[in-house]
PDB file of N, CA and C in Angstrom:
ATOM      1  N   UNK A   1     101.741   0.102 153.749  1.00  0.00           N
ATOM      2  CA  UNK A   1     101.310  -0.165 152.368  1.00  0.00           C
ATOM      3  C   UNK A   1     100.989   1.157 151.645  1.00  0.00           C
ATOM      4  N   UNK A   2     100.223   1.969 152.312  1.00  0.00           N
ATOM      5  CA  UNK A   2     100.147   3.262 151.751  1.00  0.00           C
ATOM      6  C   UNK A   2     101.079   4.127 151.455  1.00  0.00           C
ATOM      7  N   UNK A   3     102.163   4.131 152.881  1.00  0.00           N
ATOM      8  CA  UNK A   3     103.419   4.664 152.675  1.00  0.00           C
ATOM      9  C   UNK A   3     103.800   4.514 151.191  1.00  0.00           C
ATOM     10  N   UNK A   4     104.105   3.292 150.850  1.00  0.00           N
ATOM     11  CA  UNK A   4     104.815   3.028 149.389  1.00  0.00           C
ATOM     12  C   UNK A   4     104.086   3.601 148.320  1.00  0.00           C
ATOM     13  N   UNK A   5     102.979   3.487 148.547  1.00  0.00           N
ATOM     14  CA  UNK A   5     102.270   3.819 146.937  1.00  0.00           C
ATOM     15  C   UNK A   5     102.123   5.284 147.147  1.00  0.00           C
ATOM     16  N   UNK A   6     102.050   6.084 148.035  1.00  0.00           N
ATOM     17  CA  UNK A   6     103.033   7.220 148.035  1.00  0.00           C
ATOM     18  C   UNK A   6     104.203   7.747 147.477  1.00  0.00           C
ATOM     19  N   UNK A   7     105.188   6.844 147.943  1.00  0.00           N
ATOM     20  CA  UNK A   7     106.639   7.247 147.712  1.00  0.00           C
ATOM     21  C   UNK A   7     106.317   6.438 146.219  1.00  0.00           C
ATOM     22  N   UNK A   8     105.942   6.215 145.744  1.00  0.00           N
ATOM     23  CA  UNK A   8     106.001   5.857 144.485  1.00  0.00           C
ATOM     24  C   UNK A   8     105.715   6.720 143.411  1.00  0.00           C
ATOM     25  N   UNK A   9     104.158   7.224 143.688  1.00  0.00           N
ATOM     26  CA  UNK A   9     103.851   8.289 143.232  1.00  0.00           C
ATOM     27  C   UNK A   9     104.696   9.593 143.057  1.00  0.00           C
ATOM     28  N   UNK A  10     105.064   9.696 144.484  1.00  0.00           N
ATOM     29  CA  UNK A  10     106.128  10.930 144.484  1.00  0.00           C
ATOM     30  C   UNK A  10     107.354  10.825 143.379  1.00  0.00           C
ATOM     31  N   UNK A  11     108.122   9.620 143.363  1.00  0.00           N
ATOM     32  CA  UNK A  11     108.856   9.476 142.491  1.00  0.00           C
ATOM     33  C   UNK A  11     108.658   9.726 140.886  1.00  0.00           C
ATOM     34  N   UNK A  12     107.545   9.273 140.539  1.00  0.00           N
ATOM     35  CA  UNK A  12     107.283   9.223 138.976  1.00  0.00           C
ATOM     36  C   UNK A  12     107.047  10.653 138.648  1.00  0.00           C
ATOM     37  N   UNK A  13     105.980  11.913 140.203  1.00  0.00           N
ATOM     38  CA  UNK A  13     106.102  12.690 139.711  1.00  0.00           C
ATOM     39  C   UNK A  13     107.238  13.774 139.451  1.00  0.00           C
ATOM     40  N   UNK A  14     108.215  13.604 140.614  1.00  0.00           N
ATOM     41  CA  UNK A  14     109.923  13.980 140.424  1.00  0.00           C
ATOM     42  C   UNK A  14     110.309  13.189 139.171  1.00  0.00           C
ATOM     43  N   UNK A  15     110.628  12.304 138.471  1.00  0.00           N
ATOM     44  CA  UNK A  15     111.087  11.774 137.571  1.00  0.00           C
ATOM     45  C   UNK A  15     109.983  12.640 136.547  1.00  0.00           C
ATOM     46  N   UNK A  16     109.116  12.923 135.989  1.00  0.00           N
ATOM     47  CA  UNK A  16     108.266  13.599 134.946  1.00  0.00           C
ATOM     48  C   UNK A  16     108.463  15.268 135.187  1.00  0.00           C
ATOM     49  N   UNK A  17     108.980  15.904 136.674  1.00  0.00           N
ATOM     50  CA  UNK A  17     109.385  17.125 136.463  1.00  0.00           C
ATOM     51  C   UNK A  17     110.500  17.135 136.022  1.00  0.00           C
ATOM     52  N   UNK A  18     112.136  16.729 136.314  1.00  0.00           N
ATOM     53  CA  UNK A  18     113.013  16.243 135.745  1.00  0.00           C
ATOM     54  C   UNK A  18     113.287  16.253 134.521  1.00  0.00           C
ATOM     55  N   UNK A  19     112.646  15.174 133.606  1.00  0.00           N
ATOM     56  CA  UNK A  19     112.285  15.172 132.360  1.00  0.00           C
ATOM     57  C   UNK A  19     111.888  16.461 131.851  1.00  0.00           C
ATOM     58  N   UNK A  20     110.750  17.273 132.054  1.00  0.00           N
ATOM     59  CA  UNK A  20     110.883  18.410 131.682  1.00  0.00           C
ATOM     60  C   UNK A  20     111.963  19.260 131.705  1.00  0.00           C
ATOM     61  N   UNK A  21     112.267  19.432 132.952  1.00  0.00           N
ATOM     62  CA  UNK A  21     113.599  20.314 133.048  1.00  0.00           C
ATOM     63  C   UNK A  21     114.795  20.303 132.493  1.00  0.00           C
ATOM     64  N   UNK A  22     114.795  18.806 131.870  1.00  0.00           N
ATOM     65  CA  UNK A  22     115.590  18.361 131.037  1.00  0.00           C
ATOM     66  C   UNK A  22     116.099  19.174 129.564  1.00  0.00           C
ATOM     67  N   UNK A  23     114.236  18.737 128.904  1.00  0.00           N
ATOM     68  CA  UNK A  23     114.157  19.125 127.367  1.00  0.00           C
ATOM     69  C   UNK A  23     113.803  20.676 127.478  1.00  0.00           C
ATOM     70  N   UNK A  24     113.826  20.728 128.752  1.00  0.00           N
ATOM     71  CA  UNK A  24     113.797  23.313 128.552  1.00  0.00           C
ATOM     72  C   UNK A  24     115.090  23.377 128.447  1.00  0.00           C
ATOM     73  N   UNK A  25     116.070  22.316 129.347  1.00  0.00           N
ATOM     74  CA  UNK A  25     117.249  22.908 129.150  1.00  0.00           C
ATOM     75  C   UNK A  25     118.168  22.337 127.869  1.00  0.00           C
ATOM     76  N   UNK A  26     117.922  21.754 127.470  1.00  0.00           N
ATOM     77  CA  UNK A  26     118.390  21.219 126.117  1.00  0.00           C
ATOM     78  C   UNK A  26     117.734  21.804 125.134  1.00  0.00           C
ATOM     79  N   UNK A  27     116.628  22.382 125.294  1.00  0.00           N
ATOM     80  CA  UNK A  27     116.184  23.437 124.354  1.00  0.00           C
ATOM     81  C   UNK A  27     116.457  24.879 124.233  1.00  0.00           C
ATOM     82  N   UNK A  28     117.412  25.171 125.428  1.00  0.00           N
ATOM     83  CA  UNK A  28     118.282  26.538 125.260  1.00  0.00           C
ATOM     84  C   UNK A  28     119.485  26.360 125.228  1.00  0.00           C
ATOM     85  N   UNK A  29     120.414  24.762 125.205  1.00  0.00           N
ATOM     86  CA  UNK A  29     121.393  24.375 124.754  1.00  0.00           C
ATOM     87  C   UNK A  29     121.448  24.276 123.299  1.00  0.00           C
ATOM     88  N   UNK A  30     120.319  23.814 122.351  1.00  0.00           N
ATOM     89  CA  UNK A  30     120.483  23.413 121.308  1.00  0.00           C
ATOM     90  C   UNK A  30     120.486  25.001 120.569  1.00  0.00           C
ATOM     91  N   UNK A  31     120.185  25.679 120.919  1.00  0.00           N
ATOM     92  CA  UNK A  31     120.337  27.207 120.206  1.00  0.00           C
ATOM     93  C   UNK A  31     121.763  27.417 120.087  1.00  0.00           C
ATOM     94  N   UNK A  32     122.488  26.968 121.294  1.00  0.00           N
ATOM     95  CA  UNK A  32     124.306  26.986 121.313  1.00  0.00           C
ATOM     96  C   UNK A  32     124.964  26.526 120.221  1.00  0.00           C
ATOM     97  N   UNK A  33     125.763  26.135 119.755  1.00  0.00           N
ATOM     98  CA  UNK A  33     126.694  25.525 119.238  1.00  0.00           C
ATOM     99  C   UNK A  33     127.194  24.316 120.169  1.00  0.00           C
ATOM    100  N   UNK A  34     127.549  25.377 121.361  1.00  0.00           N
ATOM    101  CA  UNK A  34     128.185  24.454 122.091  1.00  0.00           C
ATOM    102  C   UNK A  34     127.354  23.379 122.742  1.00  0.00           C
ATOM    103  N   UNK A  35     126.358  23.769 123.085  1.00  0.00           N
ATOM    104  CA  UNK A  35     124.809  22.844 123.517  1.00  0.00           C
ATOM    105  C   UNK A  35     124.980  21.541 122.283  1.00  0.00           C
ATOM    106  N   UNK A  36     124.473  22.083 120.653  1.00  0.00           N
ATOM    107  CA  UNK A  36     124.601  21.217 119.602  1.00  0.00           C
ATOM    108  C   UNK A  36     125.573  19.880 119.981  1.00  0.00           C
ATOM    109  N   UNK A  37     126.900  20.036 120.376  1.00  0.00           N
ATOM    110  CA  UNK A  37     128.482  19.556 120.457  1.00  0.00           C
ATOM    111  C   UNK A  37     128.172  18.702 121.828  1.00  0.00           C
ATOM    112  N   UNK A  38     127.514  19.029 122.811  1.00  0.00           N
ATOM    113  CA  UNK A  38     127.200  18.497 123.758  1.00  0.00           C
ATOM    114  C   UNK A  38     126.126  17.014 123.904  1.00  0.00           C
ATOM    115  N   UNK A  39     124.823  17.781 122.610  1.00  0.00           N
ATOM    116  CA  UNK A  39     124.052  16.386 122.743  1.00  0.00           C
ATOM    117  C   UNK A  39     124.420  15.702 121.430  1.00  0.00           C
ATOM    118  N   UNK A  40     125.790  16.226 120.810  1.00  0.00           N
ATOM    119  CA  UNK A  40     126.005  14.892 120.246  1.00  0.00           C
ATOM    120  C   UNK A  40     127.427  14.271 121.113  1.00  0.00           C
ATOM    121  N   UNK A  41     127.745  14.146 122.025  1.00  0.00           N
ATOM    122  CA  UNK A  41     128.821  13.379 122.815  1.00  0.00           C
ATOM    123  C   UNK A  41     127.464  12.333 123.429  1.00  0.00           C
ATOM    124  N   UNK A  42     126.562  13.517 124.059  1.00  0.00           N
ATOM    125  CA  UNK A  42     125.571  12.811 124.547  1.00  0.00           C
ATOM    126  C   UNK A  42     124.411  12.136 124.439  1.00  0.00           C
ATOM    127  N   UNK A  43     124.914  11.368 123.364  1.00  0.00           N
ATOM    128  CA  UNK A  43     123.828  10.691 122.583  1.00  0.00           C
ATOM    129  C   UNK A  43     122.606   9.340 123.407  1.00  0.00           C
ATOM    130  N   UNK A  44     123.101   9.004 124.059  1.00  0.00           N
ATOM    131  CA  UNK A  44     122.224   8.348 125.025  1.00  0.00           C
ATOM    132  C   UNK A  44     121.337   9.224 125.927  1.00  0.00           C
ATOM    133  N   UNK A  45     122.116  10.435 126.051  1.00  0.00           N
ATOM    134  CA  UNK A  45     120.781  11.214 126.944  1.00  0.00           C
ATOM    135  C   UNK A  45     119.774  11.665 125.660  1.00  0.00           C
ATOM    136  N   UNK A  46     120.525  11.980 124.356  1.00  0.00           N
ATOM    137  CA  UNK A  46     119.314  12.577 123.667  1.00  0.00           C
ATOM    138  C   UNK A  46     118.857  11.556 123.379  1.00  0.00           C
ATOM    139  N   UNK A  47     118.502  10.222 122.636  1.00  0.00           N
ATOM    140  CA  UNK A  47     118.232   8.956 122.711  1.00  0.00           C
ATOM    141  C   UNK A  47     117.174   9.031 123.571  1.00  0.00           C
ATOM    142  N   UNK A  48     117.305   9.558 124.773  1.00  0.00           N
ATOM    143  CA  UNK A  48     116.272   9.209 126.239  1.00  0.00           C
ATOM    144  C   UNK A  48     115.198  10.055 126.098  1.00  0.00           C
ATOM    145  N   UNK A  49     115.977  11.174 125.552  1.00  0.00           N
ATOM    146  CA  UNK A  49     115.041  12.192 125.405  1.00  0.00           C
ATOM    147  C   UNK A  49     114.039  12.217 124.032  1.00  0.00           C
ATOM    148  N   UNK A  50     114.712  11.755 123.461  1.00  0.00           N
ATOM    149  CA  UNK A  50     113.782  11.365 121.872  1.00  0.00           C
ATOM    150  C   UNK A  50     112.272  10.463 122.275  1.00  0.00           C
ATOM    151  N   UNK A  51     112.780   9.385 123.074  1.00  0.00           N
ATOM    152  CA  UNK A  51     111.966   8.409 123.947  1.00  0.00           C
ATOM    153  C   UNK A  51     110.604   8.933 124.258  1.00  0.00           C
ATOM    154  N   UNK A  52     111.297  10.309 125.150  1.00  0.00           N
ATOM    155  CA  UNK A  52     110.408  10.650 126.614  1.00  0.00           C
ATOM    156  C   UNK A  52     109.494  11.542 125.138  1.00  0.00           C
ATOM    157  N   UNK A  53     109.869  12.339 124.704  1.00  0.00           N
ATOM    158  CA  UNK A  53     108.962  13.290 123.355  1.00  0.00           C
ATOM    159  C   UNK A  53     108.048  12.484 123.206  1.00  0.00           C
ATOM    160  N   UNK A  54     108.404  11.264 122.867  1.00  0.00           N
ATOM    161  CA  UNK A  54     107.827  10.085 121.763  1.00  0.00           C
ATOM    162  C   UNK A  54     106.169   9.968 122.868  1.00  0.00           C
ATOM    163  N   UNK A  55     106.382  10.172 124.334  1.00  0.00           N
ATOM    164  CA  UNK A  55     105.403   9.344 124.942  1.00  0.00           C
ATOM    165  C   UNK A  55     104.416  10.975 124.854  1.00  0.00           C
TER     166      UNK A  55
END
């Protein structure tokens, strides 16, 4: 039982470093052009990422 609420924990906090690592790197993409060209193909990741800001 503990096990899990462990591995749970662990997860959300890998999923919240992630997320960061995300919007640093989309924040030295968006200086690009080519970055720009990228999160608009990738509009569901920026979408996700608009989300994750939001919280």
């Amino acid at each position: 039982m503990l096990g899990t609420l462990w591995t749970i924990i662990l997860i959300i906090i890998a999923i919240i470093v992630i997320v960061f690592l995300l919007r640093f790197l989309f924040g030295i993409l968006v200086i690009a052009p080519v970055g720009m060209e990228f999160v608009k193909t990738g509009t569901p990741i920026d979408t996700a990422l608009s989300i994750f800001t939001g919280i």
